[in-house]
PDB file of N, CA and C in Angstrom:
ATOM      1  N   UNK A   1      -2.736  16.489 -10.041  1.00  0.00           N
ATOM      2  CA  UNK A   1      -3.173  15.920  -8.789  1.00  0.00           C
ATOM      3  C   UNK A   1      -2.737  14.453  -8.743  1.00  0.00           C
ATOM      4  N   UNK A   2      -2.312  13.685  -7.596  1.00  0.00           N
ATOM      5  CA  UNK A   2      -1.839  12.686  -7.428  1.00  0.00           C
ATOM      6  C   UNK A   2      -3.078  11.564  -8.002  1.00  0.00           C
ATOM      7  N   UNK A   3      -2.851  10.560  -7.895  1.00  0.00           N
ATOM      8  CA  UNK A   3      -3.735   9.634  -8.290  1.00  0.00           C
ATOM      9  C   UNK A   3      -3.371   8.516  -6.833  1.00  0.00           C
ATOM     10  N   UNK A   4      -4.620   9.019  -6.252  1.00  0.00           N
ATOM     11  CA  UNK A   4      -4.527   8.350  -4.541  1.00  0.00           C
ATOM     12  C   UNK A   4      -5.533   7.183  -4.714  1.00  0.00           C
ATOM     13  N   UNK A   5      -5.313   5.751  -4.529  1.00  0.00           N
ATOM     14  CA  UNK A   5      -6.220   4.833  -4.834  1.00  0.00           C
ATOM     15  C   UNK A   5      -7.276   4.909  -2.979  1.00  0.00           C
ATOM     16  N   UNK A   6      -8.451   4.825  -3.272  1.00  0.00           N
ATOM     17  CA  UNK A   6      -9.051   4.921  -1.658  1.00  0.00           C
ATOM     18  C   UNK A   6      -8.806   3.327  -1.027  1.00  0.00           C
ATOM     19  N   UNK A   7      -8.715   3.297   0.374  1.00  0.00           N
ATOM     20  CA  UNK A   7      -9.326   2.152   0.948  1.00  0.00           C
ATOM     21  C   UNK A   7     -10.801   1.688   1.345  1.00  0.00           C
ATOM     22  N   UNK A   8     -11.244   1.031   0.029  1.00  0.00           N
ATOM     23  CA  UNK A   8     -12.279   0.858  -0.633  1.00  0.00           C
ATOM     24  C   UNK A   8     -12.824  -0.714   0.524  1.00  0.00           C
ATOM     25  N   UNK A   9     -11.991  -1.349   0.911  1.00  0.00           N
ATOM     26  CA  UNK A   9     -12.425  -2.474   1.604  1.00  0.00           C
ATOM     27  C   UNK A   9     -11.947  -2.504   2.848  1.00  0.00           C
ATOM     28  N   UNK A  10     -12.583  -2.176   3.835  1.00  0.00           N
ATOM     29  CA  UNK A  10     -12.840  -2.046   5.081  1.00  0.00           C
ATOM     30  C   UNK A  10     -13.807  -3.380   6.357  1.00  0.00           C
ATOM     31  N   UNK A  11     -13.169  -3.863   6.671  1.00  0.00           N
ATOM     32  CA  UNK A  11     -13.450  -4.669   8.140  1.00  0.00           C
ATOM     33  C   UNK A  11     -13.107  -4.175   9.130  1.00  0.00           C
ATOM     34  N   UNK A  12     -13.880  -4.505  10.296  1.00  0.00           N
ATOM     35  CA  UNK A  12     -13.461  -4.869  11.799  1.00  0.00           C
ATOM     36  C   UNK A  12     -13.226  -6.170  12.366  1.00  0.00           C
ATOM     37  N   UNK A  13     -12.340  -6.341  13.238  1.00  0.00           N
ATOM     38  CA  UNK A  13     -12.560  -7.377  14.134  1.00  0.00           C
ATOM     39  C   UNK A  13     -13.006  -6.982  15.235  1.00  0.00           C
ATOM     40  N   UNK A  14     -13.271  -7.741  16.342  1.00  0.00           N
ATOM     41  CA  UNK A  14     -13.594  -6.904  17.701  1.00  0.00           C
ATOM     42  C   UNK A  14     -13.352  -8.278  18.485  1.00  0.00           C
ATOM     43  N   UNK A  15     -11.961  -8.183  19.228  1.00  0.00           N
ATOM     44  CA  UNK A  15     -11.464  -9.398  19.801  1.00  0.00           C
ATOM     45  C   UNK A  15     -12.472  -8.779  21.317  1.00  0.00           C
ATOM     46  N   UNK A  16     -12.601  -7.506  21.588  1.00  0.00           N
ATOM     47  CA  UNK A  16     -13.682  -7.625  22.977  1.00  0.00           C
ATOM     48  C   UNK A  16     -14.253  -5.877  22.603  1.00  0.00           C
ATOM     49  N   UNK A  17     -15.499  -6.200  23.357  1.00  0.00           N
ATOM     50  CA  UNK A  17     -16.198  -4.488  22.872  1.00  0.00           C
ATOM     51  C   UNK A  17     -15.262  -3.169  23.373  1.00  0.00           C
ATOM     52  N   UNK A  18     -13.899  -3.307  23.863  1.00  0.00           N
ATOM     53  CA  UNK A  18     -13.258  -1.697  24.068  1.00  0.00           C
ATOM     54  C   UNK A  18     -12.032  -2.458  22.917  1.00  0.00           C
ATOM     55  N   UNK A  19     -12.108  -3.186  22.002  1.00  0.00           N
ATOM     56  CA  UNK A  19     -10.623  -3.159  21.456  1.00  0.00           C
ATOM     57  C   UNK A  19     -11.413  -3.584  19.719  1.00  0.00           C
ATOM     58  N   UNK A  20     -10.510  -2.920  18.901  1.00  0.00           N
ATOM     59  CA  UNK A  20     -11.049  -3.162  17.657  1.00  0.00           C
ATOM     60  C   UNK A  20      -9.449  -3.222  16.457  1.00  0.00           C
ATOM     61  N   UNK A  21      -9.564  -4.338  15.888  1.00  0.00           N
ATOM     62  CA  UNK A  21      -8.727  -4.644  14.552  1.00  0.00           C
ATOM     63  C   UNK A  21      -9.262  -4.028  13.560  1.00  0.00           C
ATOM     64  N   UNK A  22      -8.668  -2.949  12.730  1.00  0.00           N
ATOM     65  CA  UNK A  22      -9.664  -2.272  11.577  1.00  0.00           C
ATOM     66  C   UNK A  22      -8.517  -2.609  10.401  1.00  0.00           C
ATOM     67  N   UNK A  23      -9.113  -3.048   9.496  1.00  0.00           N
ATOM     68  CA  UNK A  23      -8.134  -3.499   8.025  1.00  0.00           C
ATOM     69  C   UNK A  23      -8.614  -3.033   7.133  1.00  0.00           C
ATOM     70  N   UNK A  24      -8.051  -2.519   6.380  1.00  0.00           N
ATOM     71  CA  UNK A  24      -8.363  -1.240   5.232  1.00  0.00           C
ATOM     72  C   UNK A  24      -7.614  -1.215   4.084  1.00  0.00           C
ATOM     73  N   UNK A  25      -7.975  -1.547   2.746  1.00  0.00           N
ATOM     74  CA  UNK A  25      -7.222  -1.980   1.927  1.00  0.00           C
ATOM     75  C   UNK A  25      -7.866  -1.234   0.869  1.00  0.00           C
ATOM     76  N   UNK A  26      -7.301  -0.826  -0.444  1.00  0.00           N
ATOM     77  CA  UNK A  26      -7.699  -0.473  -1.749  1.00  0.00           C
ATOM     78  C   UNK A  26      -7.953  -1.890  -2.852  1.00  0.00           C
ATOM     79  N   UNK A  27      -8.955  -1.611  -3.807  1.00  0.00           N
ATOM     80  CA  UNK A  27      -9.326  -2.673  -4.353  1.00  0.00           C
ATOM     81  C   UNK A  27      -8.208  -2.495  -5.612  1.00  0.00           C
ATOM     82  N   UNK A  28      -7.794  -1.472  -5.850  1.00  0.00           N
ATOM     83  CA  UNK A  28      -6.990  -1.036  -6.885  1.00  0.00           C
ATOM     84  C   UNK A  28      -5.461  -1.438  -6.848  1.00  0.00           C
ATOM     85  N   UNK A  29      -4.606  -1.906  -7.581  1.00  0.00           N
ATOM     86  CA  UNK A  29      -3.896  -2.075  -7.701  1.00  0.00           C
ATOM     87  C   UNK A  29      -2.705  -0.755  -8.193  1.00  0.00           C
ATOM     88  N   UNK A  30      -1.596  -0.241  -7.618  1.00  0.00           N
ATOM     89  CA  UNK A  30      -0.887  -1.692  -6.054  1.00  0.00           C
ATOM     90  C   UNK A  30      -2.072  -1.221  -5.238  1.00  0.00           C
ATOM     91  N   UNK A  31      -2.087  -2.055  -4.372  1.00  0.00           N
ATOM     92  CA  UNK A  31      -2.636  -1.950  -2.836  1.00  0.00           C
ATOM     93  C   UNK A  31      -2.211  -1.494  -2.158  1.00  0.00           C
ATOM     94  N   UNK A  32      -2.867  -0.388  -1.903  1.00  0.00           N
ATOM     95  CA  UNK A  32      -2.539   0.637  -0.573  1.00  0.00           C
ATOM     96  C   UNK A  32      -3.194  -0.531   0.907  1.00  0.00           C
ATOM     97  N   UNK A  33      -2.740  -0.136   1.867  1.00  0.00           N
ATOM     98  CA  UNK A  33      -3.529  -0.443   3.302  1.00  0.00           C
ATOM     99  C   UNK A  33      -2.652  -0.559   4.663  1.00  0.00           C
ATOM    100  N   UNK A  34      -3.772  -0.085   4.889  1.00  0.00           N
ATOM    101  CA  UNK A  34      -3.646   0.213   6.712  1.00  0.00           C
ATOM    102  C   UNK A  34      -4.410  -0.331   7.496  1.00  0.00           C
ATOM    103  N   UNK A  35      -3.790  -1.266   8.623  1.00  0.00           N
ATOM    104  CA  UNK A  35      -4.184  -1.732   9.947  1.00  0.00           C
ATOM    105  C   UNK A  35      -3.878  -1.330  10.816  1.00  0.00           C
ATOM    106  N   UNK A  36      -5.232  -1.082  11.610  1.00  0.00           N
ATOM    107  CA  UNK A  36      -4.596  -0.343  12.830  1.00  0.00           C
ATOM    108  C   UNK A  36      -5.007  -1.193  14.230  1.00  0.00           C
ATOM    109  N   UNK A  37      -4.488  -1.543  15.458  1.00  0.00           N
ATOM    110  CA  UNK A  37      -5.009  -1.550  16.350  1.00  0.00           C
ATOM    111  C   UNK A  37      -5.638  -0.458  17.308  1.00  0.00           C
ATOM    112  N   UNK A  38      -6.928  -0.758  17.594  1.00  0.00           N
ATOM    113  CA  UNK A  38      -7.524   0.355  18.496  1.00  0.00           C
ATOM    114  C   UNK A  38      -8.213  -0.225  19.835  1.00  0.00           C
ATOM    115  N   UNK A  39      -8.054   1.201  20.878  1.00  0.00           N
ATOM    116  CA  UNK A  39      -8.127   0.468  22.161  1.00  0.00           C
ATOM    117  C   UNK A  39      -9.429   1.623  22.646  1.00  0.00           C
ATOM    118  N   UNK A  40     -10.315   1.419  23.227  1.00  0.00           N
ATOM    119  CA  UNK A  40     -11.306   2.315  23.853  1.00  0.00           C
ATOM    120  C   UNK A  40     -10.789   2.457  25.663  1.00  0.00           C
ATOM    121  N   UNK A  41     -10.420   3.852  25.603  1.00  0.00           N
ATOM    122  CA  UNK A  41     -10.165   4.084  27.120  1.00  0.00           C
ATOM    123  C   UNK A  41     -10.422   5.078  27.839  1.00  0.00           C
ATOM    124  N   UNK A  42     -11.507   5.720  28.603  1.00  0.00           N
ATOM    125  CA  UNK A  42     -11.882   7.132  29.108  1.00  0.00           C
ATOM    126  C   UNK A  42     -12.974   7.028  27.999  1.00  0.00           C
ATOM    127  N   UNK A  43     -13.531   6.207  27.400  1.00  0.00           N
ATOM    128  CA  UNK A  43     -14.380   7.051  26.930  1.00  0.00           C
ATOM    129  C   UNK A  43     -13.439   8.007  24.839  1.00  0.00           C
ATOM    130  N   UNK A  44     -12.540   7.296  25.134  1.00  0.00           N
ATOM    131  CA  UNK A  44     -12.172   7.491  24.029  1.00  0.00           C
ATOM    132  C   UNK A  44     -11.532   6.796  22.935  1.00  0.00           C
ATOM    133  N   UNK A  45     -11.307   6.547  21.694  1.00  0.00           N
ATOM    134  CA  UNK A  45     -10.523   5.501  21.246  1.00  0.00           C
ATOM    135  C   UNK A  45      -9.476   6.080  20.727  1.00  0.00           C
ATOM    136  N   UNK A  46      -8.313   5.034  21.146  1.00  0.00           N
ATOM    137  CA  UNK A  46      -6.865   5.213  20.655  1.00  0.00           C
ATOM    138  C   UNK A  46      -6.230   4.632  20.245  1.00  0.00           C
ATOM    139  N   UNK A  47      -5.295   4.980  19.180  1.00  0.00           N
ATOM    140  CA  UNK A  47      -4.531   4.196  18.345  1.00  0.00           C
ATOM    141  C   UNK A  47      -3.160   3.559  19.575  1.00  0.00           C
ATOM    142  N   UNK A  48      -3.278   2.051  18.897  1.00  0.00           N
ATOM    143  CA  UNK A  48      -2.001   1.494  19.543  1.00  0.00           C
ATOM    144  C   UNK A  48      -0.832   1.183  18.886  1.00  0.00           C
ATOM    145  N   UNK A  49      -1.606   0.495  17.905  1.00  0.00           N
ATOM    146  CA  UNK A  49      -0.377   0.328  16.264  1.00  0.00           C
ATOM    147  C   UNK A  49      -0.909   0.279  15.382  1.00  0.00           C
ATOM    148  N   UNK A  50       0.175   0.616  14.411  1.00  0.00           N
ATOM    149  CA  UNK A  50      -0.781   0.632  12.813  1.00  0.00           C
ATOM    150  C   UNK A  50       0.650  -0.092  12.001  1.00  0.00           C
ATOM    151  N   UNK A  51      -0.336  -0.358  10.925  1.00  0.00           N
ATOM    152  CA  UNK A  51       0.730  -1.465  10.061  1.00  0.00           C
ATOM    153  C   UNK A  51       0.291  -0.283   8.945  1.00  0.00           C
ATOM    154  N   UNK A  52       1.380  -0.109   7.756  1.00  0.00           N
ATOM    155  CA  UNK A  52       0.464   0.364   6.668  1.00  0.00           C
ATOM    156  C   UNK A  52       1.532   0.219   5.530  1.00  0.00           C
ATOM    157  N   UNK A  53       1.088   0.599   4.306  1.00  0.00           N
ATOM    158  CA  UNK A  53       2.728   0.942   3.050  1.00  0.00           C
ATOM    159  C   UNK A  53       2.359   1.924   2.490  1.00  0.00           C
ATOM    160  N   UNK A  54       2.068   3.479   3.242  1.00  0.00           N
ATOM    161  CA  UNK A  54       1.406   4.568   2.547  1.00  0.00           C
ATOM    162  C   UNK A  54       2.574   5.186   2.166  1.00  0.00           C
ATOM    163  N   UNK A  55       4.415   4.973   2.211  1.00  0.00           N
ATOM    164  CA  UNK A  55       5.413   5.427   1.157  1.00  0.00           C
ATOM    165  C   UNK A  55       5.276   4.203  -0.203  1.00  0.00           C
ATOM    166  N   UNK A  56       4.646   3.335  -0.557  1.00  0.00           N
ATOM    167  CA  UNK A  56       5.012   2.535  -1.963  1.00  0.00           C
ATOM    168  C   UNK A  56       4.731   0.858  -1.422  1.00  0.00           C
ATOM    169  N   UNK A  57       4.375   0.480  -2.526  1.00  0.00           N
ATOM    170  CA  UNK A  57       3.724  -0.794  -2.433  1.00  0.00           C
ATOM    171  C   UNK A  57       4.214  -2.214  -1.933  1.00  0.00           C
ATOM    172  N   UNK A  58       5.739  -1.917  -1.517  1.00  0.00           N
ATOM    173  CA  UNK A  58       6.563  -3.261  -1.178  1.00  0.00           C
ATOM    174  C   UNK A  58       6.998  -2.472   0.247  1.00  0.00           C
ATOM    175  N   UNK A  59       6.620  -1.331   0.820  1.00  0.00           N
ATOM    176  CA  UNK A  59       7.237  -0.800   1.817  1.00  0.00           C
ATOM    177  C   UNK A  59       6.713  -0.603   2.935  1.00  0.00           C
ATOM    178  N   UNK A  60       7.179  -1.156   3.805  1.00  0.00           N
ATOM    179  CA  UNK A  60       5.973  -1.697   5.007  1.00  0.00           C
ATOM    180  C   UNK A  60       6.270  -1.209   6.183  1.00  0.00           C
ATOM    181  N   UNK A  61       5.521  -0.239   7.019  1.00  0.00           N
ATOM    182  CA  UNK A  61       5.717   0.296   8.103  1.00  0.00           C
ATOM    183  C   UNK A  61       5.079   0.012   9.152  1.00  0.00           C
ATOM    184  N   UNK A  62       5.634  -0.520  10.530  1.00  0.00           N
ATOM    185  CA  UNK A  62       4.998  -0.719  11.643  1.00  0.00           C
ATOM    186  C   UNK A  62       5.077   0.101  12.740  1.00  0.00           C
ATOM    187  N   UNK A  63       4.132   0.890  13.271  1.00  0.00           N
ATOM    188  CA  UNK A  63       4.100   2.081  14.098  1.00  0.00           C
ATOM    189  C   UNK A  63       4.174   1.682  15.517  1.00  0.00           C
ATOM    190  N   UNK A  64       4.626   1.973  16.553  1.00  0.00           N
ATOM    191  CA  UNK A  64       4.215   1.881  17.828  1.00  0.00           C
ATOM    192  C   UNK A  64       3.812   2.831  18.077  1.00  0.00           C
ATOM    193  N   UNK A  65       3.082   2.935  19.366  1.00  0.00           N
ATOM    194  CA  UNK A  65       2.872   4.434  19.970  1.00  0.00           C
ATOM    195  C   UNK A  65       3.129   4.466  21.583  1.00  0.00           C
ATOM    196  N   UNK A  66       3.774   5.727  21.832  1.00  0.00           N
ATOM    197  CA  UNK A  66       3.892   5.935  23.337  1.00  0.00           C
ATOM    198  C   UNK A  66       2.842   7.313  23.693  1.00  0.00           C
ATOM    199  N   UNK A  67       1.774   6.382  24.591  1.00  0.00           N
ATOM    200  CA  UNK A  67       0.125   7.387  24.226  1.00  0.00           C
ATOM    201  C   UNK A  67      -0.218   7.940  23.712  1.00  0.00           C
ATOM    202  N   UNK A  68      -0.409   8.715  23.118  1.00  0.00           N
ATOM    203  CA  UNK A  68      -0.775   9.162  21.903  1.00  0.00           C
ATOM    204  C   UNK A  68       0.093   9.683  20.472  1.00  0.00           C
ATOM    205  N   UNK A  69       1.464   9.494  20.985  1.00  0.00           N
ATOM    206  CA  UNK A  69       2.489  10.052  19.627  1.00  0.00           C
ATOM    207  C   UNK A  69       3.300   8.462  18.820  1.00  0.00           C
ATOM    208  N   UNK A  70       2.430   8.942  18.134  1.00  0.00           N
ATOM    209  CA  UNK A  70       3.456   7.918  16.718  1.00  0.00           C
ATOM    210  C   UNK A  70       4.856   8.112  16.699  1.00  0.00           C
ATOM    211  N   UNK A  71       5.301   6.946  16.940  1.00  0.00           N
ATOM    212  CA  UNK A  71       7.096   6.263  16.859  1.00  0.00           C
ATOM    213  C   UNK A  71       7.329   6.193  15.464  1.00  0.00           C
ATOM    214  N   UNK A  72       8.724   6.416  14.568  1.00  0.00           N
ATOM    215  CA  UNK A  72       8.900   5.955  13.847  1.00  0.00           C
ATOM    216  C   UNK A  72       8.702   4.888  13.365  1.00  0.00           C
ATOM    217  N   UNK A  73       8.512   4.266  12.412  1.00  0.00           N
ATOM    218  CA  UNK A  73       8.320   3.414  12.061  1.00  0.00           C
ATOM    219  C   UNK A  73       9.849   2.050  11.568  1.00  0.00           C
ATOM    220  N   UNK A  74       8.820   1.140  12.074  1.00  0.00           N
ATOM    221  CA  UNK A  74      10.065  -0.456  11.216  1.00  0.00           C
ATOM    222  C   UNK A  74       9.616  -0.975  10.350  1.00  0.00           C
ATOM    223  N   UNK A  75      10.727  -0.827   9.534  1.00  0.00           N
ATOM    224  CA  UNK A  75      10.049  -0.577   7.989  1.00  0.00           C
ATOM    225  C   UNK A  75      10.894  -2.076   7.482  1.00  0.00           C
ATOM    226  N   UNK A  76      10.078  -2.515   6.730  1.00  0.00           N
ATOM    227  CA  UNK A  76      10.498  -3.903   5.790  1.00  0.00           C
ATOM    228  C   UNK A  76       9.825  -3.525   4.486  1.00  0.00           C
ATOM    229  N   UNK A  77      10.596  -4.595   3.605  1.00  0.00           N
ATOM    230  CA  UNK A  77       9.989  -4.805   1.928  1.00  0.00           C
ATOM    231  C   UNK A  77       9.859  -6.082   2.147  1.00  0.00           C
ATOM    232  N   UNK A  78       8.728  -6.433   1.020  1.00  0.00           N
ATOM    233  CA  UNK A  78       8.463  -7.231   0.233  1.00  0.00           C
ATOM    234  C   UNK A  78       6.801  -7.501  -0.098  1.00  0.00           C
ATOM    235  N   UNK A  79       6.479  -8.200  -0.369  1.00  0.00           N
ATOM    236  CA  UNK A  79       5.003  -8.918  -0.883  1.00  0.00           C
ATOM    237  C   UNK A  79       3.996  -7.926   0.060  1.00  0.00           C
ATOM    238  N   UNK A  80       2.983  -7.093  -0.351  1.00  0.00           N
ATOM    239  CA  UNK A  80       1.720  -6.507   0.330  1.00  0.00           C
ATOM    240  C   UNK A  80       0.987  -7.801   1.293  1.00  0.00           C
ATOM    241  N   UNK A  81       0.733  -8.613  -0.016  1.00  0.00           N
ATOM    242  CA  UNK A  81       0.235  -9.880   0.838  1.00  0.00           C
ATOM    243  C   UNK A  81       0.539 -10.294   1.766  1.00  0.00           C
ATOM    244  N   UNK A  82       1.691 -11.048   2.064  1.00  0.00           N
ATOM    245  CA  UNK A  82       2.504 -10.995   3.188  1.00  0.00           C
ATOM    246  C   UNK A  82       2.365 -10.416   4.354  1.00  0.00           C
ATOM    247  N   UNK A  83       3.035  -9.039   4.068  1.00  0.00           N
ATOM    248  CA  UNK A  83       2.927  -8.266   4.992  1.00  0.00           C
ATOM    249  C   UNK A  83       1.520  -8.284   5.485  1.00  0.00           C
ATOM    250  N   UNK A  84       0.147  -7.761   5.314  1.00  0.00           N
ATOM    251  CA  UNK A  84      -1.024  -7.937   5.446  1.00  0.00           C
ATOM    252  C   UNK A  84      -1.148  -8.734   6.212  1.00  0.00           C
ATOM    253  N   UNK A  85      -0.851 -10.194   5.760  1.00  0.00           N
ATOM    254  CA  UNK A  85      -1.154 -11.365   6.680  1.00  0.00           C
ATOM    255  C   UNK A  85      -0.608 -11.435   7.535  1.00  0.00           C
ATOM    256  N   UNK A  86       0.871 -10.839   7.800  1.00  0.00           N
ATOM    257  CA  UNK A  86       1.709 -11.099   9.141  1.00  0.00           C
ATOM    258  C   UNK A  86       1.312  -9.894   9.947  1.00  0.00           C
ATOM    259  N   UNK A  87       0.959  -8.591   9.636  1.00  0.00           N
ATOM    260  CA  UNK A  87       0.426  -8.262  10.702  1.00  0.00           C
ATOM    261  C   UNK A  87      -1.212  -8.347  11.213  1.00  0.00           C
ATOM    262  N   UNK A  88      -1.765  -9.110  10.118  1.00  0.00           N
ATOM    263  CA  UNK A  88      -3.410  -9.497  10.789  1.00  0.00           C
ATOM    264  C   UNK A  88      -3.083 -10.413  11.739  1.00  0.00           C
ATOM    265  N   UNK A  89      -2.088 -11.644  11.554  1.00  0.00           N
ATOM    266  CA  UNK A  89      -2.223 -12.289  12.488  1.00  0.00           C
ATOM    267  C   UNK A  89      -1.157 -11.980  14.066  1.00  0.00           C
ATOM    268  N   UNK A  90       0.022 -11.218  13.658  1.00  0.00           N
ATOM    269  CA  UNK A  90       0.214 -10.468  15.083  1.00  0.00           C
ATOM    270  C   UNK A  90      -0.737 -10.268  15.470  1.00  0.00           C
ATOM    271  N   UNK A  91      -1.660  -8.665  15.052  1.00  0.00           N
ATOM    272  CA  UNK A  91      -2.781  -8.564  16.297  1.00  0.00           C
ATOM    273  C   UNK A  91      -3.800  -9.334  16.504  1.00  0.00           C
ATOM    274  N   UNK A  92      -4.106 -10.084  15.391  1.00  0.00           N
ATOM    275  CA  UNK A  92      -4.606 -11.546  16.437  1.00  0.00           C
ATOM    276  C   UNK A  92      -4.486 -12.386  17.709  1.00  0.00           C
ATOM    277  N   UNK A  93      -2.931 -12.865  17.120  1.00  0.00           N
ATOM    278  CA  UNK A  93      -2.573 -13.131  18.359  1.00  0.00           C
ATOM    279  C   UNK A  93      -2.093 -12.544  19.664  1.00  0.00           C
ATOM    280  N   UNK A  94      -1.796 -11.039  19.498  1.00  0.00           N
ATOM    281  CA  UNK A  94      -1.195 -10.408  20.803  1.00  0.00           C
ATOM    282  C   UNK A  94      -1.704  -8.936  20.847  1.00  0.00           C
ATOM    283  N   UNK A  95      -2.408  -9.226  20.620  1.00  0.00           N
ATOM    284  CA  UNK A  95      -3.654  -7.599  20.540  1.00  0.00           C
ATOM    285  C   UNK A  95      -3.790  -7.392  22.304  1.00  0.00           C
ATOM    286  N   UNK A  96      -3.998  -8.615  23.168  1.00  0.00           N
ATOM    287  CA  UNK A  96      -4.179  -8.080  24.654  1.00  0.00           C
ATOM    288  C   UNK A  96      -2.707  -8.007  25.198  1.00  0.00           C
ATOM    289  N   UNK A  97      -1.450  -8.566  24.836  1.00  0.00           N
ATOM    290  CA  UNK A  97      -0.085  -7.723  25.127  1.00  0.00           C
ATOM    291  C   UNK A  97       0.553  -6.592  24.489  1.00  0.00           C
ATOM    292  N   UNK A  98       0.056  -6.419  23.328  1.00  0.00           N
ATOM    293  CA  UNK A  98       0.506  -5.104  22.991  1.00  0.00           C
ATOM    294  C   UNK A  98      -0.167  -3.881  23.819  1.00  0.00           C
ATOM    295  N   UNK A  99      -1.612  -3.894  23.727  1.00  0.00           N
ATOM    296  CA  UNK A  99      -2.414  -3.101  24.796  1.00  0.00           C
ATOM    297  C   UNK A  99      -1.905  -2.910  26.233  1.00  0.00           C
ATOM    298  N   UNK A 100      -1.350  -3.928  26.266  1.00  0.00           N
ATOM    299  CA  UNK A 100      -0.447  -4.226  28.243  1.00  0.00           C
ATOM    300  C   UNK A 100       0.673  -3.270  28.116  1.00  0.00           C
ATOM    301  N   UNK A 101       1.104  -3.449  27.125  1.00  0.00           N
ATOM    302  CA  UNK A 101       2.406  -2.457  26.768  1.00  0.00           C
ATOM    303  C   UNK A 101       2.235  -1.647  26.875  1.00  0.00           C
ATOM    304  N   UNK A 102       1.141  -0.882  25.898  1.00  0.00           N
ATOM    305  CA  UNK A 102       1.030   0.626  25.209  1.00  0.00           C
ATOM    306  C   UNK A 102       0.549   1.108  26.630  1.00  0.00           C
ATOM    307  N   UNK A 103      -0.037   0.535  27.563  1.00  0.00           N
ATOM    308  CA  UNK A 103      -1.256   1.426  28.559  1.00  0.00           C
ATOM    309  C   UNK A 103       0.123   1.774  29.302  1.00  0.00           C
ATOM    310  N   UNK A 104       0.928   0.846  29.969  1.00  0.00           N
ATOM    311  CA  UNK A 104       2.252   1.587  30.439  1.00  0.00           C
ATOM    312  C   UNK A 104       2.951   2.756  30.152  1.00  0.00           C
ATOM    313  N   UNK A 105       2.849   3.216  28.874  1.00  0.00           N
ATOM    314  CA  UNK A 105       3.672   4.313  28.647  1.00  0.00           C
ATOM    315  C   UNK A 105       2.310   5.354  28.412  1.00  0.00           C
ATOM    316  N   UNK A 106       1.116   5.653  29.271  1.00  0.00           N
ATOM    317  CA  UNK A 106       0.238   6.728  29.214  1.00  0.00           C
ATOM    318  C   UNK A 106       0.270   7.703  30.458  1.00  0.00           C
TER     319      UNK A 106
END
């Protein structure tokens, strides 16, 4: 059986009550983790993007979505850290234009 480390450390942000930043990381080394942006709409919540390196620990995938189907991913290497931080602070800063985006293609 594989040896799957969990994402053991879990936050939210909540830049407004229908939109939520969720960051999800393993305490275990390498570090697994996934960020996702989420949007509440109808009464339901949906994924907008997700950041994650669930192929290997320097391998970094950024998802778009066109309403509900996952895009391939753009994939970079290097530092977990890094990466982590550059996409916490994308959806920091543009969490209400990416949402502008994604609602267009529903």
């Amino acid at each position: 059986m594989a040896d799957v480390s969990p994402k053991d450390r879990n936050r939210e942000e909540r830049p407004r009550p229908d939109v939520r930043i969720r960051i999800m990381r393993s305490s275990a080394h390498p570090v697994e983790y996934a960020i996702l942006l989420l949007v509440r709409r109808g009464g339901r919540w949906y994924t907008v993007r997700t950041f994650d390196n669930a192929h290997g620990p320097e391998e970094h995938h950024e998802h778009h979505y066109i309403g509900e189907d996952k895009q391939p991913p753009t994939v970079t290497a290097g530092p977990v850290n890094d990466a982590m931080h550059a996409a916490i602070v994308t959806l920091r800063r543009s969490w209400a234009d990416i949402v502008r985006s994604w609602e267009h293609t529903r």
